[in-house]
PDB file of N, CA and C in Angstrom:
ATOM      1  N   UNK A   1       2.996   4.105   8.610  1.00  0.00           N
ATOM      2  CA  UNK A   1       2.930   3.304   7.409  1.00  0.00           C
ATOM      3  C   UNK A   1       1.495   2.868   7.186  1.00  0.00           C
ATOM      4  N   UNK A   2       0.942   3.282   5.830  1.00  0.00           N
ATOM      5  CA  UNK A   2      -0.304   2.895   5.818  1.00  0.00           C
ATOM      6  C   UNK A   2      -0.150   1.066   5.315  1.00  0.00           C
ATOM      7  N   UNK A   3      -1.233   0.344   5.650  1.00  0.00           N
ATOM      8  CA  UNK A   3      -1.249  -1.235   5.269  1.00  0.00           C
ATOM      9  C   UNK A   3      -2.922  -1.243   4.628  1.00  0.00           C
ATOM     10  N   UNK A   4      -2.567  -2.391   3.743  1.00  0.00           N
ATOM     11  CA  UNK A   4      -3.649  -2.869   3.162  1.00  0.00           C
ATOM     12  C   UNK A   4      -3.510  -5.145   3.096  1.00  0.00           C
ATOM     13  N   UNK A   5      -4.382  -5.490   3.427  1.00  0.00           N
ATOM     14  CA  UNK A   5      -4.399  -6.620   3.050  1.00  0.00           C
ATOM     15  C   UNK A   5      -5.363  -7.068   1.639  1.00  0.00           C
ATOM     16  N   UNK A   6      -5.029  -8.049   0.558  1.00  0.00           N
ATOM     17  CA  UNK A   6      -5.381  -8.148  -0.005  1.00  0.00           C
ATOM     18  C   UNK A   6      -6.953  -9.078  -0.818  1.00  0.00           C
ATOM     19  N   UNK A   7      -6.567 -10.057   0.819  1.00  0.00           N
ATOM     20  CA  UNK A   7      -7.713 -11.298   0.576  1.00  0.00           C
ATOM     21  C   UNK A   7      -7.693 -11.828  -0.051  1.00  0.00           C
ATOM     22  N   UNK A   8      -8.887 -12.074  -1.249  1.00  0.00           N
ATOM     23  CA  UNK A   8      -9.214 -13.093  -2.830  1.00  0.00           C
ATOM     24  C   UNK A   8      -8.862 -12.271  -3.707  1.00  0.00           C
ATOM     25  N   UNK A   9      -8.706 -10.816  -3.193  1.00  0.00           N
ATOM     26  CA  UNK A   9      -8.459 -10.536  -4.782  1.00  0.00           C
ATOM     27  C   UNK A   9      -6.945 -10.362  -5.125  1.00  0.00           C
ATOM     28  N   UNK A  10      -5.877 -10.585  -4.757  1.00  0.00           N
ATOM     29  CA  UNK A  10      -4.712 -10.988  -5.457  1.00  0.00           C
ATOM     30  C   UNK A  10      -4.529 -12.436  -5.207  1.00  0.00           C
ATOM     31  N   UNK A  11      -3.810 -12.935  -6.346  1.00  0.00           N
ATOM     32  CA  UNK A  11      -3.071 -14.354  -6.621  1.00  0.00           C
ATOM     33  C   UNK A  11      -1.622 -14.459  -6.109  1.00  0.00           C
ATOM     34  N   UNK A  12      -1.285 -12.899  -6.280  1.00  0.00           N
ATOM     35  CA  UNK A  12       0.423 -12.605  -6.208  1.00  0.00           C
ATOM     36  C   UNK A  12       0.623 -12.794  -4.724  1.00  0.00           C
ATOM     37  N   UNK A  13       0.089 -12.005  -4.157  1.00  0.00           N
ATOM     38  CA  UNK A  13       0.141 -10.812  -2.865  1.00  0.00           C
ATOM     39  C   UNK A  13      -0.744 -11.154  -1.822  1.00  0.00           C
ATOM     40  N   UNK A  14      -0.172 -10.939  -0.467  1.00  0.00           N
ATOM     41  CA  UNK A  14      -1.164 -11.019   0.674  1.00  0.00           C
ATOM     42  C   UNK A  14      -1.454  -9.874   0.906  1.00  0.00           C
ATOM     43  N   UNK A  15      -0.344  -9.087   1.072  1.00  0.00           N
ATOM     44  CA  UNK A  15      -0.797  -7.713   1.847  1.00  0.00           C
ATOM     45  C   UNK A  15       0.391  -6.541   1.112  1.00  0.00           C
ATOM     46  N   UNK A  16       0.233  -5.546   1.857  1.00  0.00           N
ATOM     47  CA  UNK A  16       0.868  -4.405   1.217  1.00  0.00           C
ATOM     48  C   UNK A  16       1.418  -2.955   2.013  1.00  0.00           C
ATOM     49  N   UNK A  17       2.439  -2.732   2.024  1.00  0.00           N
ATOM     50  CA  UNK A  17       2.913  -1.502   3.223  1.00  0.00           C
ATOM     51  C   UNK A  17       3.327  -0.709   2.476  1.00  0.00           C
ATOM     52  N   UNK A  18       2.794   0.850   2.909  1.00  0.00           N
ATOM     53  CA  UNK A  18       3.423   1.742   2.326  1.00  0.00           C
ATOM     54  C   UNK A  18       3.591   2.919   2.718  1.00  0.00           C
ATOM     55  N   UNK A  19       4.858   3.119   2.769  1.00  0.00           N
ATOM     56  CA  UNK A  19       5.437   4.613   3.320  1.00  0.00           C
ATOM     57  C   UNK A  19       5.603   5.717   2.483  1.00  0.00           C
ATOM     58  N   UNK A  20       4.244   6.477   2.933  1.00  0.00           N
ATOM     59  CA  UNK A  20       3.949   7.961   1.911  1.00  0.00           C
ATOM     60  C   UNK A  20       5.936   8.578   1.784  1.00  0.00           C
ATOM     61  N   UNK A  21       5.851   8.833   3.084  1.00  0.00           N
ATOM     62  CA  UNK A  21       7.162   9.761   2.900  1.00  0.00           C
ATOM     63  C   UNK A  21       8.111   9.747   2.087  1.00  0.00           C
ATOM     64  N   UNK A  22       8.762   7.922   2.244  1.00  0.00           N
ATOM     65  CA  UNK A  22      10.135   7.594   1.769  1.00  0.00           C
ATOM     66  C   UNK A  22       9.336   6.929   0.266  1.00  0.00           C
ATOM     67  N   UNK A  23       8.096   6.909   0.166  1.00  0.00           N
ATOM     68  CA  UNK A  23       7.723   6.429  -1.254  1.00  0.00           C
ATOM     69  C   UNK A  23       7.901   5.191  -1.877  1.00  0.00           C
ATOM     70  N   UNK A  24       7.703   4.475  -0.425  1.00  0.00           N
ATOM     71  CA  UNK A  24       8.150   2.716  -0.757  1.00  0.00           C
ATOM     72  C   UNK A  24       6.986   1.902   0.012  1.00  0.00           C
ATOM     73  N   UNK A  25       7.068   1.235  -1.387  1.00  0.00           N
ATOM     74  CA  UNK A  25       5.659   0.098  -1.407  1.00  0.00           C
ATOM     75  C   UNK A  25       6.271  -1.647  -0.821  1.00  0.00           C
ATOM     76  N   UNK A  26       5.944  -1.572   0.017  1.00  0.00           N
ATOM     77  CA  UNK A  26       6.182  -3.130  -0.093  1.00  0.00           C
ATOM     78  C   UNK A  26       5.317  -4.271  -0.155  1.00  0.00           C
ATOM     79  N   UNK A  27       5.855  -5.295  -0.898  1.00  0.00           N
ATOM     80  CA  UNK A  27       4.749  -6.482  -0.899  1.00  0.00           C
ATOM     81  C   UNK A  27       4.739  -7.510  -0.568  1.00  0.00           C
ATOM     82  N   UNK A  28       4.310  -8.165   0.128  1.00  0.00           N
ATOM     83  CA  UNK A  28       4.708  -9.736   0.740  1.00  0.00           C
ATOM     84  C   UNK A  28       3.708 -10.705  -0.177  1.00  0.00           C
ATOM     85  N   UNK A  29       3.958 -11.396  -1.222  1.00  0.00           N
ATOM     86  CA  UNK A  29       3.901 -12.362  -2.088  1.00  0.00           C
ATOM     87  C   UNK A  29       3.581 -13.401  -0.737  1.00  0.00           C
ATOM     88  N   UNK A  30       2.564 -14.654  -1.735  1.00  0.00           N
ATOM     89  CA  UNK A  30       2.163 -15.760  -1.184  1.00  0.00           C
ATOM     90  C   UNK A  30       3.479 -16.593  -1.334  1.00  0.00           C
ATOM     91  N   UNK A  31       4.012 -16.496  -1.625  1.00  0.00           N
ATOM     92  CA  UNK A  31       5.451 -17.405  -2.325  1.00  0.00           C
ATOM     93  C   UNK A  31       6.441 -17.046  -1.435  1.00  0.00           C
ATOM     94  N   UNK A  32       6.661 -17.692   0.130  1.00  0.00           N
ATOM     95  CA  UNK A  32       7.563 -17.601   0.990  1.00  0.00           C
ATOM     96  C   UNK A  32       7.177 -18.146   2.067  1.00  0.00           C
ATOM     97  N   UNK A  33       6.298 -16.629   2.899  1.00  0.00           N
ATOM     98  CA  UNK A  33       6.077 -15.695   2.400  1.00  0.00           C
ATOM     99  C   UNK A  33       7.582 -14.817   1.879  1.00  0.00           C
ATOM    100  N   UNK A  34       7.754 -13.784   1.126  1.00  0.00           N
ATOM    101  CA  UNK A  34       8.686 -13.116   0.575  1.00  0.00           C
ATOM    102  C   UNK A  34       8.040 -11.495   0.415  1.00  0.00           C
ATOM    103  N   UNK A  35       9.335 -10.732   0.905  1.00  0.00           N
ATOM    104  CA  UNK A  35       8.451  -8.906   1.060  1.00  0.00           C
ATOM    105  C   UNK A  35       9.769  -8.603   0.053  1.00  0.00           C
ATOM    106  N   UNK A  36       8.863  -7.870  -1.056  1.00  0.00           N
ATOM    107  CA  UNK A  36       9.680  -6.927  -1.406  1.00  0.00           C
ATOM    108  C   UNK A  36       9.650  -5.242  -1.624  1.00  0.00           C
ATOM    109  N   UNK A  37      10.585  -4.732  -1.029  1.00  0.00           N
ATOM    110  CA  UNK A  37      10.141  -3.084  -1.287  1.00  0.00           C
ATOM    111  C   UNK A  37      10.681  -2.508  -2.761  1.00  0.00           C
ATOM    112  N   UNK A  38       9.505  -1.607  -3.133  1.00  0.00           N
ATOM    113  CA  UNK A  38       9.917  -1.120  -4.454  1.00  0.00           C
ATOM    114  C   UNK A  38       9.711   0.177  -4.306  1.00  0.00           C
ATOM    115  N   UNK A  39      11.014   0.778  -4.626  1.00  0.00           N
ATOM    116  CA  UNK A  39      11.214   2.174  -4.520  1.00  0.00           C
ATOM    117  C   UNK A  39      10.194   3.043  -5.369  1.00  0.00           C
ATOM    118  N   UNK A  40      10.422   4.465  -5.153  1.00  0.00           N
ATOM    119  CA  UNK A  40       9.797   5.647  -5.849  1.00  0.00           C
ATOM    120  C   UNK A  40       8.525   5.398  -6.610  1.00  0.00           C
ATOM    121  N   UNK A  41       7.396   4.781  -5.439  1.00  0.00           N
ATOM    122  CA  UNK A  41       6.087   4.480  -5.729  1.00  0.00           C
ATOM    123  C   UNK A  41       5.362   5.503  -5.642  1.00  0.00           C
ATOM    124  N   UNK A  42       4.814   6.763  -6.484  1.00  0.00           N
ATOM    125  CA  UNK A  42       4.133   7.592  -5.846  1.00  0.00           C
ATOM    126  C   UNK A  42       2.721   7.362  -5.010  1.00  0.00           C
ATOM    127  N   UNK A  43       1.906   8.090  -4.149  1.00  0.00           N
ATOM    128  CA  UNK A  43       1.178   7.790  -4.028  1.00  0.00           C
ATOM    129  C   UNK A  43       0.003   7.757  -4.665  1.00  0.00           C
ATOM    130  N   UNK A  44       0.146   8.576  -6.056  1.00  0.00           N
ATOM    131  CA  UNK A  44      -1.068   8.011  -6.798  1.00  0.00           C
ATOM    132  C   UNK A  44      -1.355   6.643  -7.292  1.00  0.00           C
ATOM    133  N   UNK A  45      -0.244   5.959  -7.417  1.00  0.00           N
ATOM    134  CA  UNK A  45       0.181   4.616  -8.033  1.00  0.00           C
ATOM    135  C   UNK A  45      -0.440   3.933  -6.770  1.00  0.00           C
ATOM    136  N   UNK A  46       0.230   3.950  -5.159  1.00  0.00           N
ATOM    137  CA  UNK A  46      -0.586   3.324  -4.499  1.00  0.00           C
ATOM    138  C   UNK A  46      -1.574   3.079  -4.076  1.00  0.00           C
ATOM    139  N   UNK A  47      -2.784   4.544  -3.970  1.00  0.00           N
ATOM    140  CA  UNK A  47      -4.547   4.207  -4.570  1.00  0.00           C
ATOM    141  C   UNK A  47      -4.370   3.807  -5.518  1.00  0.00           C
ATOM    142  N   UNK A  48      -4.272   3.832  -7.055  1.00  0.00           N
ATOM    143  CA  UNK A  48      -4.476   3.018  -8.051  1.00  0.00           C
ATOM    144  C   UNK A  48      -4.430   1.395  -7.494  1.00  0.00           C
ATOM    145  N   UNK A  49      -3.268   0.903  -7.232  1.00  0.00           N
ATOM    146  CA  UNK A  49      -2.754  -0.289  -6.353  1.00  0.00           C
ATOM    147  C   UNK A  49      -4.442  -0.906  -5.674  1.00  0.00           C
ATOM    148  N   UNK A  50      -5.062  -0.069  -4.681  1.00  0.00           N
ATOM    149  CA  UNK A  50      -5.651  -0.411  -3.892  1.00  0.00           C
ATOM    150  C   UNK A  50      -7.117  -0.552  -4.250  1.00  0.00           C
ATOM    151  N   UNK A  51      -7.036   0.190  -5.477  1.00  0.00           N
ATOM    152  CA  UNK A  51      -8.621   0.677  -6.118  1.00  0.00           C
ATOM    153  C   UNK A  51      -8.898  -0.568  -6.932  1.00  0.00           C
ATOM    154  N   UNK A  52      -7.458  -1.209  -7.492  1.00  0.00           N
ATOM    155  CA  UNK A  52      -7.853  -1.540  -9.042  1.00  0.00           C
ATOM    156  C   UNK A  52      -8.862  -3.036  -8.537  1.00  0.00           C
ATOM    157  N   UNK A  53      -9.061  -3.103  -9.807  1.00  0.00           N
ATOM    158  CA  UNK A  53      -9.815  -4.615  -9.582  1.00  0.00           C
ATOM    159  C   UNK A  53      -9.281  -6.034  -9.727  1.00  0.00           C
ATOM    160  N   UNK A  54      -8.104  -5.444 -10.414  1.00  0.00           N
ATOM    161  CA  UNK A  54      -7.212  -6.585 -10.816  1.00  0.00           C
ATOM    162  C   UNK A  54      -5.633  -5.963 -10.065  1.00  0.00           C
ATOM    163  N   UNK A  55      -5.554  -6.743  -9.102  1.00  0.00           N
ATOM    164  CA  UNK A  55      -4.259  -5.635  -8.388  1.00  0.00           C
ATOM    165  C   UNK A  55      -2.885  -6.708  -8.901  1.00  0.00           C
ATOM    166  N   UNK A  56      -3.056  -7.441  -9.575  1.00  0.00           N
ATOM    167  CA  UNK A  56      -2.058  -8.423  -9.827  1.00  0.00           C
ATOM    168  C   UNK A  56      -1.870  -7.736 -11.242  1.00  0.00           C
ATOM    169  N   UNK A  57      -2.264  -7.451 -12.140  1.00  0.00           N
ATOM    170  CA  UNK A  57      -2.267  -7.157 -13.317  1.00  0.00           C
ATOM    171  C   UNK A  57      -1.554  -5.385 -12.735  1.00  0.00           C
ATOM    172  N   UNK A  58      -1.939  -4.670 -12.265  1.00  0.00           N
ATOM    173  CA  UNK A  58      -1.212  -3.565 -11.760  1.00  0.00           C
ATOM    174  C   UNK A  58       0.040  -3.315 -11.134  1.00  0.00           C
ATOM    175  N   UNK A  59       0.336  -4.446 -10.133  1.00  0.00           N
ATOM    176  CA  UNK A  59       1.872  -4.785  -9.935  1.00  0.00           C
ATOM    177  C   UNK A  59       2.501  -5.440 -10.931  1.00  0.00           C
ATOM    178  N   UNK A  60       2.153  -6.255 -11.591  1.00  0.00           N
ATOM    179  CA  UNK A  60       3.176  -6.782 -13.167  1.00  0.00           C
ATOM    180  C   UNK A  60       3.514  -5.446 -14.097  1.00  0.00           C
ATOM    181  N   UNK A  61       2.341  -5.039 -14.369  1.00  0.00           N
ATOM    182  CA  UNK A  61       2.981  -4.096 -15.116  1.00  0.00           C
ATOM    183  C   UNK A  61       3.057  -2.794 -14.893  1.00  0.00           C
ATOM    184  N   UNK A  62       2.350  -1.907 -13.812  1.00  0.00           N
ATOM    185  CA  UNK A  62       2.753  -0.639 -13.349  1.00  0.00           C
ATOM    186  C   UNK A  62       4.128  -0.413 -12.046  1.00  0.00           C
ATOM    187  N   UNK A  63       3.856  -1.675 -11.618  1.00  0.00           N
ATOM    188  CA  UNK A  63       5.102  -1.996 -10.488  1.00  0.00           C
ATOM    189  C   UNK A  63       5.873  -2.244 -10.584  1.00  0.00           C
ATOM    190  N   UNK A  64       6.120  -3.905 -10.557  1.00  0.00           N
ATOM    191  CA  UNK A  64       7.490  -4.500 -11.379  1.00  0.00           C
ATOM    192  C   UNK A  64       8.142  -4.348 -12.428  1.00  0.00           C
ATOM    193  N   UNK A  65       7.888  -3.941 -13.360  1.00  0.00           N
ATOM    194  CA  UNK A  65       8.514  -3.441 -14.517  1.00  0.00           C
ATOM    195  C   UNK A  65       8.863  -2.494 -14.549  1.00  0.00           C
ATOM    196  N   UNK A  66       8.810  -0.971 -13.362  1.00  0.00           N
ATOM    197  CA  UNK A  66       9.226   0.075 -13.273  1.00  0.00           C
ATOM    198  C   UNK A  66      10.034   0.744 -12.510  1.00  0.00           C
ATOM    199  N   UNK A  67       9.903   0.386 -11.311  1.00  0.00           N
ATOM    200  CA  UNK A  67      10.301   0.415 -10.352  1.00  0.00           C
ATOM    201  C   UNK A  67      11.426  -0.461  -9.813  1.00  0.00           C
ATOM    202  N   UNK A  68      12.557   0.341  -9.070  1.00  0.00           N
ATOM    203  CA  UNK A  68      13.601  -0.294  -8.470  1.00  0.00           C
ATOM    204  C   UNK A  68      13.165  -1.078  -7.118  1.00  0.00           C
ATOM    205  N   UNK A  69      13.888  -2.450  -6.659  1.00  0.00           N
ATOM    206  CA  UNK A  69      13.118  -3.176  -5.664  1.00  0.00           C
ATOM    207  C   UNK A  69      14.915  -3.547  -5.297  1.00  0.00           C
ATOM    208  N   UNK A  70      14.084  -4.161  -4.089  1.00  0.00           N
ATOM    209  CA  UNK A  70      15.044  -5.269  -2.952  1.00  0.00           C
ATOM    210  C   UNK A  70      14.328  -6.051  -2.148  1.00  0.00           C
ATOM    211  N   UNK A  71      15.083  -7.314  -1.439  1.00  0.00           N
ATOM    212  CA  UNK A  71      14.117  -7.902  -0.843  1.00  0.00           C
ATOM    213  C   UNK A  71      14.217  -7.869   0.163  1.00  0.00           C
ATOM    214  N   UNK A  72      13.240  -7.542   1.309  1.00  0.00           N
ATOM    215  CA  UNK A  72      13.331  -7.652   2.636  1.00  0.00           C
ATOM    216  C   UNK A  72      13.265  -8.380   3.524  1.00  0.00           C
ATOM    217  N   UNK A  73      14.079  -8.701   4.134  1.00  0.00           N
ATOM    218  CA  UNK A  73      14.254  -9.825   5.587  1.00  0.00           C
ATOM    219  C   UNK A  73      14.065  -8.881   7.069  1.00  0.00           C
ATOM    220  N   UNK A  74      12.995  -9.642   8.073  1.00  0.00           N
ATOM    221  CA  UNK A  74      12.092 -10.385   7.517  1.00  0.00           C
ATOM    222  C   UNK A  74      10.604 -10.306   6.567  1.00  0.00           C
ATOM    223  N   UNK A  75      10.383 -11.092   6.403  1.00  0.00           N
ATOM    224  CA  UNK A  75       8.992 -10.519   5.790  1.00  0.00           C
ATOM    225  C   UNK A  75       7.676  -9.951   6.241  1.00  0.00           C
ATOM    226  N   UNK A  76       7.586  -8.702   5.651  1.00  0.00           N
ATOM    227  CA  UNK A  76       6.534  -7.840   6.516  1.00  0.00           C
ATOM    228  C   UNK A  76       5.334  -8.571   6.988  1.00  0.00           C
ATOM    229  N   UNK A  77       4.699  -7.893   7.550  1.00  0.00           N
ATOM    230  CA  UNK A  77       3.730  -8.555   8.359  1.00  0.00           C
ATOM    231  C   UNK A  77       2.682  -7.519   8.740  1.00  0.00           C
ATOM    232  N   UNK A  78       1.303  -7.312   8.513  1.00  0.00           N
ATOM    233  CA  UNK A  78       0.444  -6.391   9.117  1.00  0.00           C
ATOM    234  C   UNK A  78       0.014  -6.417  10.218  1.00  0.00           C
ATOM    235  N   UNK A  79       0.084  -5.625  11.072  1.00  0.00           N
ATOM    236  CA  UNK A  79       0.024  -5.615  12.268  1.00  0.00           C
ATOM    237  C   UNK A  79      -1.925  -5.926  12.690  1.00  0.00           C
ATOM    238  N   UNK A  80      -1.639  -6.674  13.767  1.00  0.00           N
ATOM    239  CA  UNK A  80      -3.064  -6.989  13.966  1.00  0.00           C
ATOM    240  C   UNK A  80      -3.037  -6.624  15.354  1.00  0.00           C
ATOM    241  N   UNK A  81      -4.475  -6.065  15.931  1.00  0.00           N
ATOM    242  CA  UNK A  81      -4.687  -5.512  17.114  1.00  0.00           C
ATOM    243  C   UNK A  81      -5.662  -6.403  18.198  1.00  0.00           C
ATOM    244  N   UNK A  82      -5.564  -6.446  18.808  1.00  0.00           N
ATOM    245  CA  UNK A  82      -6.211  -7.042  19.419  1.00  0.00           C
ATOM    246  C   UNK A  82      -6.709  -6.662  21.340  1.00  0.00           C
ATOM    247  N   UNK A  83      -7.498  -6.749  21.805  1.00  0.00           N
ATOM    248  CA  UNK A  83      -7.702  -6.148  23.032  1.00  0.00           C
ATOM    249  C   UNK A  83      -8.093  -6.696  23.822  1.00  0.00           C
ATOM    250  N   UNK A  84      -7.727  -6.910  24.819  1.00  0.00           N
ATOM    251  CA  UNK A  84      -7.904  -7.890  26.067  1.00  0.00           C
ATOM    252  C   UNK A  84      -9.139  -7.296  26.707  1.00  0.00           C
ATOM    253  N   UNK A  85      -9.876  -7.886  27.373  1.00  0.00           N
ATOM    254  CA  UNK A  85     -11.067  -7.766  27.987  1.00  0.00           C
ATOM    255  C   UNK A  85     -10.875  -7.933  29.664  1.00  0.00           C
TER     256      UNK A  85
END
């Protein structure tokens, strides 16, 4: 699963998971937190997603409005690595 976190530049969104294969984007919203997966995301849509400059304005209206969703329990989480010394 590729991941992206979002930082300052979404309002919506912390971070973002997405599975090329099964073609599902998920998003964990600042508002919970709360993950939701939205089906039949291609992957051009998800570089677009990652490129844009306004990635909140791209999930309102290339995402949510198109795409079939559900919500996932629990809420995703990007994996962080870390290495002992």
């Amino acid at each position: 699963m590729q991941q992206h976190t979002f930082g300052n530049t979404s309002e919506m969104v912390s971070h973002a998971g997405y599975d090329r294969e099964k073609q599902v984007l998920y998003l964990t919203y600042h508002s919970g937190p709360t993950t939701i997966a939205y089906s039949n995301v291609s992957p051009a849509l998800y570089e677009e997603l990652l490129k844009s400059a306004y990635p909140d304005v791209c999930i309102r209206f290339k995402i949510q409005a198109h795409h079939p969703f559900r919500r996932v329990e629990p809420a995703f989480r990007p994996l962080h690595y870390s290495f002992v010394k």
